[in-house]
PDB file of N, CA and C in Angstrom:
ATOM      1  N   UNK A   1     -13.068  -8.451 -22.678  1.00  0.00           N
ATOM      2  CA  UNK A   1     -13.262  -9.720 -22.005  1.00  0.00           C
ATOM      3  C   UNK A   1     -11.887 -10.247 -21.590  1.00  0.00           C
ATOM      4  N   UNK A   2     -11.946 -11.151 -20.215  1.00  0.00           N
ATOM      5  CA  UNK A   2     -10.690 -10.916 -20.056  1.00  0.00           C
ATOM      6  C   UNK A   2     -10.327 -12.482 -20.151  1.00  0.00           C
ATOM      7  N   UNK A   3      -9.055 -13.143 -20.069  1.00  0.00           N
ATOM      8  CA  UNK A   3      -8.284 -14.099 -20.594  1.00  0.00           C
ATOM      9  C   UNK A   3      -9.173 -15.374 -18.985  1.00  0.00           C
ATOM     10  N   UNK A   4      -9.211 -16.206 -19.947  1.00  0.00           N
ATOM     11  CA  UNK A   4      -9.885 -17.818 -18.475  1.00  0.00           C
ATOM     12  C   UNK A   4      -9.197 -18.405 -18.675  1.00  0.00           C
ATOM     13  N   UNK A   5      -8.479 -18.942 -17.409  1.00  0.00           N
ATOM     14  CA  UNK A   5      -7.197 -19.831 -17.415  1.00  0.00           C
ATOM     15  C   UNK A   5      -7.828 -21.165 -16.604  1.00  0.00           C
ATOM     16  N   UNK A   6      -7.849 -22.407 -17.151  1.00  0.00           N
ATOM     17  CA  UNK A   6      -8.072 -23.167 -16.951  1.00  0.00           C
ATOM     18  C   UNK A   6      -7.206 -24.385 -15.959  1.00  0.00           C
ATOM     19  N   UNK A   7      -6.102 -24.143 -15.084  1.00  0.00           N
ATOM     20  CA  UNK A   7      -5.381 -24.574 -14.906  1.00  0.00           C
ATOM     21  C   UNK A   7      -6.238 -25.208 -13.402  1.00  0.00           C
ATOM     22  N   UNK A   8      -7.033 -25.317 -12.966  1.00  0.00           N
ATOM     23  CA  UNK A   8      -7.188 -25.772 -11.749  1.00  0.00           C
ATOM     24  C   UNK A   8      -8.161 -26.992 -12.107  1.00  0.00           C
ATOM     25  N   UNK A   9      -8.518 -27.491 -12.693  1.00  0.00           N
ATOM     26  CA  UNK A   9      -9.062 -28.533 -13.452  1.00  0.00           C
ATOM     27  C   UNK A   9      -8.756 -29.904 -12.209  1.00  0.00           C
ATOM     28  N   UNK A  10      -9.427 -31.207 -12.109  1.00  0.00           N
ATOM     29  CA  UNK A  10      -9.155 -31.925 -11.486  1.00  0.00           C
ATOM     30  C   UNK A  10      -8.688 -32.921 -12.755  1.00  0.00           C
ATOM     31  N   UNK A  11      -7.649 -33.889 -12.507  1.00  0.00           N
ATOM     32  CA  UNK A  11      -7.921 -35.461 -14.002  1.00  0.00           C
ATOM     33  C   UNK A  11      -8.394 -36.389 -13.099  1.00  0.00           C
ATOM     34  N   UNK A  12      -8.684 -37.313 -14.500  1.00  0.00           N
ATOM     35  CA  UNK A  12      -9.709 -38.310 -14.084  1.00  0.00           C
ATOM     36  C   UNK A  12      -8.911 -38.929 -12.811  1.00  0.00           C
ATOM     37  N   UNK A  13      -7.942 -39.124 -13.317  1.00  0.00           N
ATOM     38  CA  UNK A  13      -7.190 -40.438 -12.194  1.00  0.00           C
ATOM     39  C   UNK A  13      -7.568 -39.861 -10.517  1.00  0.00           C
ATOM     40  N   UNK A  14      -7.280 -38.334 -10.726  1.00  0.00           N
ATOM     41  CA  UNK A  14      -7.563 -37.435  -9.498  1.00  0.00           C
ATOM     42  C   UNK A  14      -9.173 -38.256  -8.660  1.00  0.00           C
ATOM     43  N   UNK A  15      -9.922 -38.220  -9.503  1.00  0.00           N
ATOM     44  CA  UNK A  15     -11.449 -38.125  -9.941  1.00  0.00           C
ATOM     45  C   UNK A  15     -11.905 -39.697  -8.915  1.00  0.00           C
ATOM     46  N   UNK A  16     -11.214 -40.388  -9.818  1.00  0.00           N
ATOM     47  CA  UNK A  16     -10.782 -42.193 -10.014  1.00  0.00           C
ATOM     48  C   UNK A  16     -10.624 -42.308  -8.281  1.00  0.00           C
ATOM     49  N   UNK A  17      -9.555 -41.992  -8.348  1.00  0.00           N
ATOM     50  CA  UNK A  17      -8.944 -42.179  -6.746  1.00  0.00           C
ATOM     51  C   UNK A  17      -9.711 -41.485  -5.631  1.00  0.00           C
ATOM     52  N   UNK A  18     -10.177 -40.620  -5.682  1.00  0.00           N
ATOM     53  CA  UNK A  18     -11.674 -40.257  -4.713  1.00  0.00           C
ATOM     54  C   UNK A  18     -12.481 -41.294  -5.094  1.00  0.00           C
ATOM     55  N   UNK A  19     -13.120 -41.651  -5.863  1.00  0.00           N
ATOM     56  CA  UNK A  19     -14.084 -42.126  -5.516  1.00  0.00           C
ATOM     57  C   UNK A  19     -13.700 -43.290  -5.045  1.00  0.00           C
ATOM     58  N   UNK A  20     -12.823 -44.466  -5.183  1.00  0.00           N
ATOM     59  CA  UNK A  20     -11.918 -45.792  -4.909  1.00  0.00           C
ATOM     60  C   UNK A  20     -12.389 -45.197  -3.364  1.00  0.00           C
ATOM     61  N   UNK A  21     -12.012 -44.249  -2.798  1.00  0.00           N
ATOM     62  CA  UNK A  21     -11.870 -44.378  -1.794  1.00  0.00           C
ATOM     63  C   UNK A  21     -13.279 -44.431  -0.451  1.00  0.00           C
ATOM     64  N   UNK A  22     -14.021 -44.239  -1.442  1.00  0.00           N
ATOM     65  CA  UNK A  22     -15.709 -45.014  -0.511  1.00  0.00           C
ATOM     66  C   UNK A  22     -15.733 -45.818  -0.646  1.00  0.00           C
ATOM     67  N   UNK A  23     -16.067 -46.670   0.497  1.00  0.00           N
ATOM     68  CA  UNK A  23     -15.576 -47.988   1.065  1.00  0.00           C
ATOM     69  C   UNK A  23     -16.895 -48.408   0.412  1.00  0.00           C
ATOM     70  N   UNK A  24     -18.050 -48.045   0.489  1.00  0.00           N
ATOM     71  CA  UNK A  24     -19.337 -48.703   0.015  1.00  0.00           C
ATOM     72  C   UNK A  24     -19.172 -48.645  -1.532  1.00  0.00           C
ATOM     73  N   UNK A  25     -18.526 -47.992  -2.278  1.00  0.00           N
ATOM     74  CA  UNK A  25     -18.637 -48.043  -4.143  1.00  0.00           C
ATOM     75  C   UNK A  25     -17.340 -49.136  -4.345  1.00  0.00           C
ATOM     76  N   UNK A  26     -16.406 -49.095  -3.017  1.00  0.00           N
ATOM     77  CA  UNK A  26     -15.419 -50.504  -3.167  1.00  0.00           C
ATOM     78  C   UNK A  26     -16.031 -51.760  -3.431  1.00  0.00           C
ATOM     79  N   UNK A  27     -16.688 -51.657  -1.957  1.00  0.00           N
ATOM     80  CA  UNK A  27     -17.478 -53.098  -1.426  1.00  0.00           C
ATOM     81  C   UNK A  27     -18.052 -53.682  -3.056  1.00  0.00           C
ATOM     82  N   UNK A  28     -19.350 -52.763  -3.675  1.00  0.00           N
ATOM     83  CA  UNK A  28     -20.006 -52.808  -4.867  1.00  0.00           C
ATOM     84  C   UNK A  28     -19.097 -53.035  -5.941  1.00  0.00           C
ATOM     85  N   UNK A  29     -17.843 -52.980  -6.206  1.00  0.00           N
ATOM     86  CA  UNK A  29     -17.430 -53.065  -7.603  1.00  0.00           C
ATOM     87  C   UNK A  29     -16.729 -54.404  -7.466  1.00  0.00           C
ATOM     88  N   UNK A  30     -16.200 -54.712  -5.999  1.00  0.00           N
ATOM     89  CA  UNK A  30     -15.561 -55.994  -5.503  1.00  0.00           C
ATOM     90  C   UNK A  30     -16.544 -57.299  -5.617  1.00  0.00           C
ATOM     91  N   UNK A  31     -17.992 -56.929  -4.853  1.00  0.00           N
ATOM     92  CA  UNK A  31     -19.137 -58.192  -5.460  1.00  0.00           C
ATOM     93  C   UNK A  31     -19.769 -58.374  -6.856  1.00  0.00           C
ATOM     94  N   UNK A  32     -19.456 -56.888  -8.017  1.00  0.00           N
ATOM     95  CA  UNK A  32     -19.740 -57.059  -9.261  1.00  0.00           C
ATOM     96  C   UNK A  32     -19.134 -57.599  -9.604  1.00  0.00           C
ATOM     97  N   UNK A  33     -17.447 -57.963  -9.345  1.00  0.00           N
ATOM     98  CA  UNK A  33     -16.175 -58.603 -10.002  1.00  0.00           C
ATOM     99  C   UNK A  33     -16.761 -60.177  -9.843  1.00  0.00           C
ATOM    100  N   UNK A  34     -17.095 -60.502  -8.719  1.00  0.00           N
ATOM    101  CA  UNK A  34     -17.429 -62.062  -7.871  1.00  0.00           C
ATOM    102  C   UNK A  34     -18.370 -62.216  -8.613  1.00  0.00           C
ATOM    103  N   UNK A  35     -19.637 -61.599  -8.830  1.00  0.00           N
ATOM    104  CA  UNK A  35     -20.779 -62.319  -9.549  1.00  0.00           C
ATOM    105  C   UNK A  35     -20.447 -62.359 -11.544  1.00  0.00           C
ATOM    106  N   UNK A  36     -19.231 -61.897 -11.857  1.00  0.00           N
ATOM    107  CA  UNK A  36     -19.466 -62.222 -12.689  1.00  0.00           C
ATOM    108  C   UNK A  36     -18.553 -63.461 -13.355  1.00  0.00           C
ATOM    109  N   UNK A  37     -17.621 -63.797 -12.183  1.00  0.00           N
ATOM    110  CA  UNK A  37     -17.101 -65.424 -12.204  1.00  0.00           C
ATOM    111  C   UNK A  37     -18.282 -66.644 -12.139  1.00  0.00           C
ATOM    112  N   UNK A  38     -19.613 -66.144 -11.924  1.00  0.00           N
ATOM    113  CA  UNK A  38     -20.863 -67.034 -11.405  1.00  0.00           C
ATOM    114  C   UNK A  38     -20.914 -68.059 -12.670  1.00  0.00           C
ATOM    115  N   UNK A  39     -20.965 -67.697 -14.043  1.00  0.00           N
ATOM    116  CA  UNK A  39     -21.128 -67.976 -14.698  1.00  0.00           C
ATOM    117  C   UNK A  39     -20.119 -69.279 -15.168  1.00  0.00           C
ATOM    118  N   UNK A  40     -18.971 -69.071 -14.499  1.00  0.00           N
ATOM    119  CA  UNK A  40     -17.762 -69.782 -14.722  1.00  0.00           C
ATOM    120  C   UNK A  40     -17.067 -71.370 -14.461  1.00  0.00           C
ATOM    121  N   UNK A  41     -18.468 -70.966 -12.757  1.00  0.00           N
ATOM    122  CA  UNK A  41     -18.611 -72.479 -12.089  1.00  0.00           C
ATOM    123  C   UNK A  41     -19.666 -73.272 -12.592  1.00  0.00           C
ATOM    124  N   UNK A  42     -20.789 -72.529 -13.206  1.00  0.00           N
ATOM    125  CA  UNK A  42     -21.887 -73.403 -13.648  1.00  0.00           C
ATOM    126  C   UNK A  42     -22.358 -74.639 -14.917  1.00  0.00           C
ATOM    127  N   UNK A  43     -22.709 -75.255 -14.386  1.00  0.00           N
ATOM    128  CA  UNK A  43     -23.324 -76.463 -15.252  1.00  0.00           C
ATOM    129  C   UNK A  43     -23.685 -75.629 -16.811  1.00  0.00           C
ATOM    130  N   UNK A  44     -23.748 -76.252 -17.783  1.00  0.00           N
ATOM    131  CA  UNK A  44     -23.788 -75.159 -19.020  1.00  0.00           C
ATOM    132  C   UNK A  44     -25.494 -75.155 -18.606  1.00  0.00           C
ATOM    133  N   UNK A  45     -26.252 -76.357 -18.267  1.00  0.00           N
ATOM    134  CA  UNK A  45     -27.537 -75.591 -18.900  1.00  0.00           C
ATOM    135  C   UNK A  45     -28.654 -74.858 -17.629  1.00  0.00           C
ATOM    136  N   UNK A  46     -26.764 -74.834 -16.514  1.00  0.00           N
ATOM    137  CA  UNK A  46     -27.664 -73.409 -15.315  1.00  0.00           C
ATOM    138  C   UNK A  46     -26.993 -72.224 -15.890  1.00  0.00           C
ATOM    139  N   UNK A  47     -26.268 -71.692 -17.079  1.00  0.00           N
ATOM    140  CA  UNK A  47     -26.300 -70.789 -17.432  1.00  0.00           C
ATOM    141  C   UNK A  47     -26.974 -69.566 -17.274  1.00  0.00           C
ATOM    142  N   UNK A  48     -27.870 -69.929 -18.149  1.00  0.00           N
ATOM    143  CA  UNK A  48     -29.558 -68.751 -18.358  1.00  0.00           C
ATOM    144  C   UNK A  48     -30.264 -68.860 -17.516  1.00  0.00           C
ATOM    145  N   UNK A  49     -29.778 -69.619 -16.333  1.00  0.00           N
ATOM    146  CA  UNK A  49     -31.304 -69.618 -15.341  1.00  0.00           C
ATOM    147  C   UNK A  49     -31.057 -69.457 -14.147  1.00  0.00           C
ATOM    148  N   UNK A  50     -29.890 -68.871 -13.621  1.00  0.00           N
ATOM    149  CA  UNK A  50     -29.452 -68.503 -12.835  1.00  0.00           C
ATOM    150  C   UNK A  50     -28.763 -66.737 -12.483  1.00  0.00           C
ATOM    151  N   UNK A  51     -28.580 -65.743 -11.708  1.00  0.00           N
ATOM    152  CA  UNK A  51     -27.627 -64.956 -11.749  1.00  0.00           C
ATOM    153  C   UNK A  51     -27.409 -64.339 -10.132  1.00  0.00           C
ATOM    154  N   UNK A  52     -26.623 -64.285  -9.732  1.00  0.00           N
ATOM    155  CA  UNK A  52     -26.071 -63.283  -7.875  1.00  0.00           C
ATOM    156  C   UNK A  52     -27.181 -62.643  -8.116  1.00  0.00           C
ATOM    157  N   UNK A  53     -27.248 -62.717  -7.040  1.00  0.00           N
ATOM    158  CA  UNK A  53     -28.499 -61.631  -6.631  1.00  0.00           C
ATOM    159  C   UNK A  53     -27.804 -60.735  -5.673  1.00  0.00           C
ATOM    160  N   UNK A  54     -27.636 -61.352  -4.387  1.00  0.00           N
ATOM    161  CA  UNK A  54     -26.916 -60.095  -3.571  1.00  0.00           C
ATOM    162  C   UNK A  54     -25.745 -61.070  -2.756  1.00  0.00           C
ATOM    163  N   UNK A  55     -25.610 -60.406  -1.208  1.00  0.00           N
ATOM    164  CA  UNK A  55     -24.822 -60.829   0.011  1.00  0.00           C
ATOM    165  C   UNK A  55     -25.591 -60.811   0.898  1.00  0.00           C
ATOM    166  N   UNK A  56     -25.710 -61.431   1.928  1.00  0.00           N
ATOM    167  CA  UNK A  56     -25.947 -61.061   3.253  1.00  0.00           C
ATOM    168  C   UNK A  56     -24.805 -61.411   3.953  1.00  0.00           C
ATOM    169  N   UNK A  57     -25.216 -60.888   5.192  1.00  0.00           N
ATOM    170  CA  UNK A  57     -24.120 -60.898   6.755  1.00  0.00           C
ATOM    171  C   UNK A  57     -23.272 -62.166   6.406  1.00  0.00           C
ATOM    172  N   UNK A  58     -22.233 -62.578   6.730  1.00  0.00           N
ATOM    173  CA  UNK A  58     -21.654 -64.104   7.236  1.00  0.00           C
ATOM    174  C   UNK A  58     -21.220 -64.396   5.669  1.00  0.00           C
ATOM    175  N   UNK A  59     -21.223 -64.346   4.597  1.00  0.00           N
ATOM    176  CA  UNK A  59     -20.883 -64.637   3.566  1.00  0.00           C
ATOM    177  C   UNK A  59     -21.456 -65.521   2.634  1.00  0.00           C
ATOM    178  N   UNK A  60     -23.442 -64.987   2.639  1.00  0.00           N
ATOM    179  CA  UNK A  60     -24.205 -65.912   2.056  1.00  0.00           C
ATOM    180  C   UNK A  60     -24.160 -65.273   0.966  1.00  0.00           C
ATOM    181  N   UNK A  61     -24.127 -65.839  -0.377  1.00  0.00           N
ATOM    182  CA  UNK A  61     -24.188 -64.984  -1.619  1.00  0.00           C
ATOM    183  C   UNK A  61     -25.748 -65.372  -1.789  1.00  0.00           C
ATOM    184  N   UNK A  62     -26.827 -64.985  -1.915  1.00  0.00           N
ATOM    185  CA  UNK A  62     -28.220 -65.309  -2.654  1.00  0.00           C
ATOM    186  C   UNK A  62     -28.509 -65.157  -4.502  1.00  0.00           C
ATOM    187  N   UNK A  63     -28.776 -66.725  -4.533  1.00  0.00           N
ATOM    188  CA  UNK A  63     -28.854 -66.406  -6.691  1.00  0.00           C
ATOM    189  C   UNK A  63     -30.201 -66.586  -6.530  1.00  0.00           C
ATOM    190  N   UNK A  64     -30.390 -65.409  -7.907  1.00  0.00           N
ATOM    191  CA  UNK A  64     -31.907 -66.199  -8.333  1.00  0.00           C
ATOM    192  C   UNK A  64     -31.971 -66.794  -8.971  1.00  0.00           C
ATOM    193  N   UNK A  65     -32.853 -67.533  -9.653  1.00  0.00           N
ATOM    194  CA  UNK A  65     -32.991 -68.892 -10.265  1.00  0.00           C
ATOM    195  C   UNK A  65     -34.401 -68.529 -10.669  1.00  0.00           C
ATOM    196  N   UNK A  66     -34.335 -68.984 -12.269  1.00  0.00           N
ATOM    197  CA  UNK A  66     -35.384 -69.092 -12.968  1.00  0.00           C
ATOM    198  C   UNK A  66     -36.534 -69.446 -12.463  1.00  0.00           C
ATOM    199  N   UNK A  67     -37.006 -71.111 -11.922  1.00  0.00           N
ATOM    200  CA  UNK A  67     -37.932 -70.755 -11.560  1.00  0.00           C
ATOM    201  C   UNK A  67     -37.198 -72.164 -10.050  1.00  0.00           C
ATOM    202  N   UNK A  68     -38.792 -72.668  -9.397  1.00  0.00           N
ATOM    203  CA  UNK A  68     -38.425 -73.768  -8.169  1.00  0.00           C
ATOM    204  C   UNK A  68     -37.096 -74.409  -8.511  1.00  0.00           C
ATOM    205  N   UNK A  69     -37.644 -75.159  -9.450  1.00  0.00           N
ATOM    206  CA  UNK A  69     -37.023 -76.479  -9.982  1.00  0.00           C
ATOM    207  C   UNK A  69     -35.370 -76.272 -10.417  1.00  0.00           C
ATOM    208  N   UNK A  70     -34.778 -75.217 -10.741  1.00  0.00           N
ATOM    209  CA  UNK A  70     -33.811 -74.521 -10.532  1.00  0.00           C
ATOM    210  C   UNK A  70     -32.942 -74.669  -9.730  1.00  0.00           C
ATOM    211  N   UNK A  71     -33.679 -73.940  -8.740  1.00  0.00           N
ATOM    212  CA  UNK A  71     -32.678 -73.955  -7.336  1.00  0.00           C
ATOM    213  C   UNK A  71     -33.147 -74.667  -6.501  1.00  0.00           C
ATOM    214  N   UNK A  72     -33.683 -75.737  -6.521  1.00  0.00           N
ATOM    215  CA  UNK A  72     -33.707 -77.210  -6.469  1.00  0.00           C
ATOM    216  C   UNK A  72     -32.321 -78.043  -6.462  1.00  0.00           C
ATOM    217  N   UNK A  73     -32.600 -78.052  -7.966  1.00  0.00           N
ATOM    218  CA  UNK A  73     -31.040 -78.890  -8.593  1.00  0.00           C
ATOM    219  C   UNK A  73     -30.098 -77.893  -8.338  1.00  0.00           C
ATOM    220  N   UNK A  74     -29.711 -76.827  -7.917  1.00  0.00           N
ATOM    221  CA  UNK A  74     -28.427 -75.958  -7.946  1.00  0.00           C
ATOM    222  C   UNK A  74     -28.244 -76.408  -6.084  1.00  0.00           C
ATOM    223  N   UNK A  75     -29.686 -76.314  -5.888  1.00  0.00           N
ATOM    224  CA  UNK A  75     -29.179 -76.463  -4.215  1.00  0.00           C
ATOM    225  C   UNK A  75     -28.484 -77.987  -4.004  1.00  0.00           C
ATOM    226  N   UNK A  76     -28.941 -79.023  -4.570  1.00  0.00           N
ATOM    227  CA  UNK A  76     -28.008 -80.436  -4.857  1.00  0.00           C
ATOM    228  C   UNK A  76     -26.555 -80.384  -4.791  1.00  0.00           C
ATOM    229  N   UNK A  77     -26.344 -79.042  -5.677  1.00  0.00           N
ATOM    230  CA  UNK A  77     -24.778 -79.234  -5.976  1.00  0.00           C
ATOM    231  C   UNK A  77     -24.341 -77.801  -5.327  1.00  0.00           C
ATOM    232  N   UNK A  78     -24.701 -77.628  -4.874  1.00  0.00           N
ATOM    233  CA  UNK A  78     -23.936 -76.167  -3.533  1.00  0.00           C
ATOM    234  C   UNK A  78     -22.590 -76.376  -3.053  1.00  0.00           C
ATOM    235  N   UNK A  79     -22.173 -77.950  -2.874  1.00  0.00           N
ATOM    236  CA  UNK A  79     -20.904 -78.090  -2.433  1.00  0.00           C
ATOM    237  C   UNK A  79     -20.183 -77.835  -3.418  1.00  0.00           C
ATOM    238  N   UNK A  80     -20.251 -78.781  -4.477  1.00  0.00           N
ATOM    239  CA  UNK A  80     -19.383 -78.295  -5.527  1.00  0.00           C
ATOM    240  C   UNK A  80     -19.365 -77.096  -6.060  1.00  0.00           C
ATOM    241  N   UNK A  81     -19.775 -76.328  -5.793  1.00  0.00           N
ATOM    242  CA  UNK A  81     -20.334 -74.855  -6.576  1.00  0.00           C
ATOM    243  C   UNK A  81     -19.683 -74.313  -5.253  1.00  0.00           C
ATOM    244  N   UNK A  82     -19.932 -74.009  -4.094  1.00  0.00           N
ATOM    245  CA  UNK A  82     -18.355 -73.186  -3.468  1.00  0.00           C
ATOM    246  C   UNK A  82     -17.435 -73.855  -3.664  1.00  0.00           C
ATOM    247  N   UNK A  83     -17.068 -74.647  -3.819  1.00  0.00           N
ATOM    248  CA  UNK A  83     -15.687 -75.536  -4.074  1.00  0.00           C
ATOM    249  C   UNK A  83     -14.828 -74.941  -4.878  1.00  0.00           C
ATOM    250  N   UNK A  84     -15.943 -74.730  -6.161  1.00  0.00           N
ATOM    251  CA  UNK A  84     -15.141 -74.321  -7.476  1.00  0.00           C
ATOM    252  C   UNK A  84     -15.075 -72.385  -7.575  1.00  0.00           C
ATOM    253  N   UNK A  85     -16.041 -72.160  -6.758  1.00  0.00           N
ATOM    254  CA  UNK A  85     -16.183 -70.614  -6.596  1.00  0.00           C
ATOM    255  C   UNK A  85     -15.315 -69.967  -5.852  1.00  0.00           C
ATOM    256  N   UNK A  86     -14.890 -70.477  -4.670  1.00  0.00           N
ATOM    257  CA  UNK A  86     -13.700 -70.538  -3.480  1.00  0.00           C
ATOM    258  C   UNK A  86     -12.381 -69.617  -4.716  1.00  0.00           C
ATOM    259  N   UNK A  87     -12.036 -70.577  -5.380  1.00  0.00           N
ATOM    260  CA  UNK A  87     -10.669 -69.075  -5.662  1.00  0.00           C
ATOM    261  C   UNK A  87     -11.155 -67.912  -6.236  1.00  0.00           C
ATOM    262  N   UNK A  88     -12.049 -67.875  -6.817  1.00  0.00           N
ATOM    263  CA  UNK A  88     -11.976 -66.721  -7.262  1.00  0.00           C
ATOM    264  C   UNK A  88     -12.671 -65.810  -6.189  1.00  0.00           C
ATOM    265  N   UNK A  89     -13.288 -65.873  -5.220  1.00  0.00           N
ATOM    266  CA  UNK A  89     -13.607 -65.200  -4.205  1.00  0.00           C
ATOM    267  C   UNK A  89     -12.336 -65.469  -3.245  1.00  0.00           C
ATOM    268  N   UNK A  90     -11.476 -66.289  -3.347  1.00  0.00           N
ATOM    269  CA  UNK A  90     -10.287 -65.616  -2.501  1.00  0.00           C
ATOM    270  C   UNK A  90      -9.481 -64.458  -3.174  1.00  0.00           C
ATOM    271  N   UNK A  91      -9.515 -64.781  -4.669  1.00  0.00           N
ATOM    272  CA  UNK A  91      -8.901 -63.402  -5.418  1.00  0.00           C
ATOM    273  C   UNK A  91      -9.264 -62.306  -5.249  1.00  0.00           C
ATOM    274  N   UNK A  92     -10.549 -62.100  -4.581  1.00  0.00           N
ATOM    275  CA  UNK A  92     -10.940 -60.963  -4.515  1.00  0.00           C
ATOM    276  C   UNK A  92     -11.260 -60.439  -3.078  1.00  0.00           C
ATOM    277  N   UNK A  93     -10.670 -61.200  -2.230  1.00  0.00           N
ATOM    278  CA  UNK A  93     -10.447 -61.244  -0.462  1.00  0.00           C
ATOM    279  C   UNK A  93     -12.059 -61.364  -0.139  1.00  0.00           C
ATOM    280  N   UNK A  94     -12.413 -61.882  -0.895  1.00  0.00           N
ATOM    281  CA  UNK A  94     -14.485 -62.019  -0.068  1.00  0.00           C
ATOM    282  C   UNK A  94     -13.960 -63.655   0.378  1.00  0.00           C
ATOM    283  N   UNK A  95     -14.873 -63.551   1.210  1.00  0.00           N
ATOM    284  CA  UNK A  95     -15.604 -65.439   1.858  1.00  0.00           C
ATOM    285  C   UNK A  95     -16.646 -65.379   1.434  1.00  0.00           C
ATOM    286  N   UNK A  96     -17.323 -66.748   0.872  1.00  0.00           N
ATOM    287  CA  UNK A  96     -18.604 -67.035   0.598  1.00  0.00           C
ATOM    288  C   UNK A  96     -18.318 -68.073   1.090  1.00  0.00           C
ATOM    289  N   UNK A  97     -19.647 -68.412   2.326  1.00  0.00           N
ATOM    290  CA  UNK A  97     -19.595 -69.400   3.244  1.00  0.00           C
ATOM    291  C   UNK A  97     -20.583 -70.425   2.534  1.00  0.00           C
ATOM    292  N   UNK A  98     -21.837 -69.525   2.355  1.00  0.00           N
ATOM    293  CA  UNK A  98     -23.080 -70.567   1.931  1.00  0.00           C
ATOM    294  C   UNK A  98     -23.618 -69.971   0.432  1.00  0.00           C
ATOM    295  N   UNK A  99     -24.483 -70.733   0.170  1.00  0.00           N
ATOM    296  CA  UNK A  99     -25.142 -70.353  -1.525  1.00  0.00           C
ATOM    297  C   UNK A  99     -26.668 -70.595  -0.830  1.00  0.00           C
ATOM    298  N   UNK A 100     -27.492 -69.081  -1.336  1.00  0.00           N
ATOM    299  CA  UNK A 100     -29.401 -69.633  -1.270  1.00  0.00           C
ATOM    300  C   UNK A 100     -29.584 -69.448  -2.436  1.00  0.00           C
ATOM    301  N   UNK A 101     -30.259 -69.972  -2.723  1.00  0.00           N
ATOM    302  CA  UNK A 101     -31.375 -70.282  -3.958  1.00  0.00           C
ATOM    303  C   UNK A 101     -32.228 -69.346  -3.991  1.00  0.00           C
ATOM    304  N   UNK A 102     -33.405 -68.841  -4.670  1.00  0.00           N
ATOM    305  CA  UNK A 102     -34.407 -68.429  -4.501  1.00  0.00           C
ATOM    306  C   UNK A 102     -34.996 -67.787  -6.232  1.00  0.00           C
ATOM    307  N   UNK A 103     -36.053 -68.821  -6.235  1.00  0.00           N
ATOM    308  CA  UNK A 103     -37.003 -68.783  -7.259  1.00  0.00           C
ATOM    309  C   UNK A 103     -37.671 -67.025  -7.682  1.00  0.00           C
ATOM    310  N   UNK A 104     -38.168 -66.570  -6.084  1.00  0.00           N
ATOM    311  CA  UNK A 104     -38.589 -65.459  -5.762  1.00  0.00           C
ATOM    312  C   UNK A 104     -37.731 -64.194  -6.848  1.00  0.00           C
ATOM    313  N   UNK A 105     -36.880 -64.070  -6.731  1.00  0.00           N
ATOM    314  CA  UNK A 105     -35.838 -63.410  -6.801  1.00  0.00           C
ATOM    315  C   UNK A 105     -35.379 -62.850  -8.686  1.00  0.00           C
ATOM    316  N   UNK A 106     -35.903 -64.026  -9.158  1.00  0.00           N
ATOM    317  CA  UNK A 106     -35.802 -64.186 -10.579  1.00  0.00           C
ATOM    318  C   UNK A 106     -36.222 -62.844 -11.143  1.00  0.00           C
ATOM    319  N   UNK A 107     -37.547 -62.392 -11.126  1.00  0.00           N
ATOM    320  CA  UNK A 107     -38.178 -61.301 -11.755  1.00  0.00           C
ATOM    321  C   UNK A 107     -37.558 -59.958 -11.930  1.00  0.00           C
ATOM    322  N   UNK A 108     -36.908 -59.676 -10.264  1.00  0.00           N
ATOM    323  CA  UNK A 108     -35.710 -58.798 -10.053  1.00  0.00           C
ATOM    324  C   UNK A 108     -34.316 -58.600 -11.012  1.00  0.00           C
ATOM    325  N   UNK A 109     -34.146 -59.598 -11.494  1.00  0.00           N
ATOM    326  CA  UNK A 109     -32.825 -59.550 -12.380  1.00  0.00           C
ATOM    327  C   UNK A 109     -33.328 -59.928 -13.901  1.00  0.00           C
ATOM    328  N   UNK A 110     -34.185 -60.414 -14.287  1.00  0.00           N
ATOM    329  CA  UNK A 110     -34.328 -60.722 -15.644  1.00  0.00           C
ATOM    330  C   UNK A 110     -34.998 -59.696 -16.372  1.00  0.00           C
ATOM    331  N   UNK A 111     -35.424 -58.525 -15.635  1.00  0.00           N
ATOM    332  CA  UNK A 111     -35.692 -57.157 -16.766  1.00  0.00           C
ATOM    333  C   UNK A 111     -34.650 -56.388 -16.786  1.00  0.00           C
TER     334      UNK A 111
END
């Protein structure tokens, strides 16, 4: 049997840096970073009843919200809530223009 030389091996960092470089697994790890400042701007007892849901076009972030009444009162305070959300989505070169609400949306993220 003859001698296996292992020398052509890729390392992670190798590994790391391909993948960095799809712009779509960027985009995704850049809005995981943003939604998880969400928690940071919120009222303590929109904590648990809120979480990002996604993006659309123009820089709408969409949360879901527990249930109506939710994103109701979150839609009240939308100004202050980009206000306070604003740096840390400049830290991470995104714009978030607007905030939706949506009750709908809840079921999707809470399993």
């Amino acid at each position: 049997m003859g001698k296996v030389l292992y020398t052509d091996f890729e390392g992670v960092d190798d590994i790391i840096s391909t993948m960095m470089d799809n712009p779509q697994l960027k985009k995704a790890l850049t809005r995981t970073n943003l939604y998880k400042f969400w928690n940071n701007i919120l009222p303590e007892k929109f904590k648990n009843k809120s979480k990002p849901y996604g993006m659309l076009p123009g820089g709408i972030m969409t949360v879901a919200c527990q249930n109506p009444v939710v994103a109701q009162e979150l839609s009240l305070h939308k100004i202050m809530l980009l206000k306070k959300f604003e740096p840390f989505a400049k830290s991470l070169k995104i714009r978030v223009t607007d905030l939706r609400f949506d009750s709908k949306k809840w079921a999707d993220v809470s399993t």
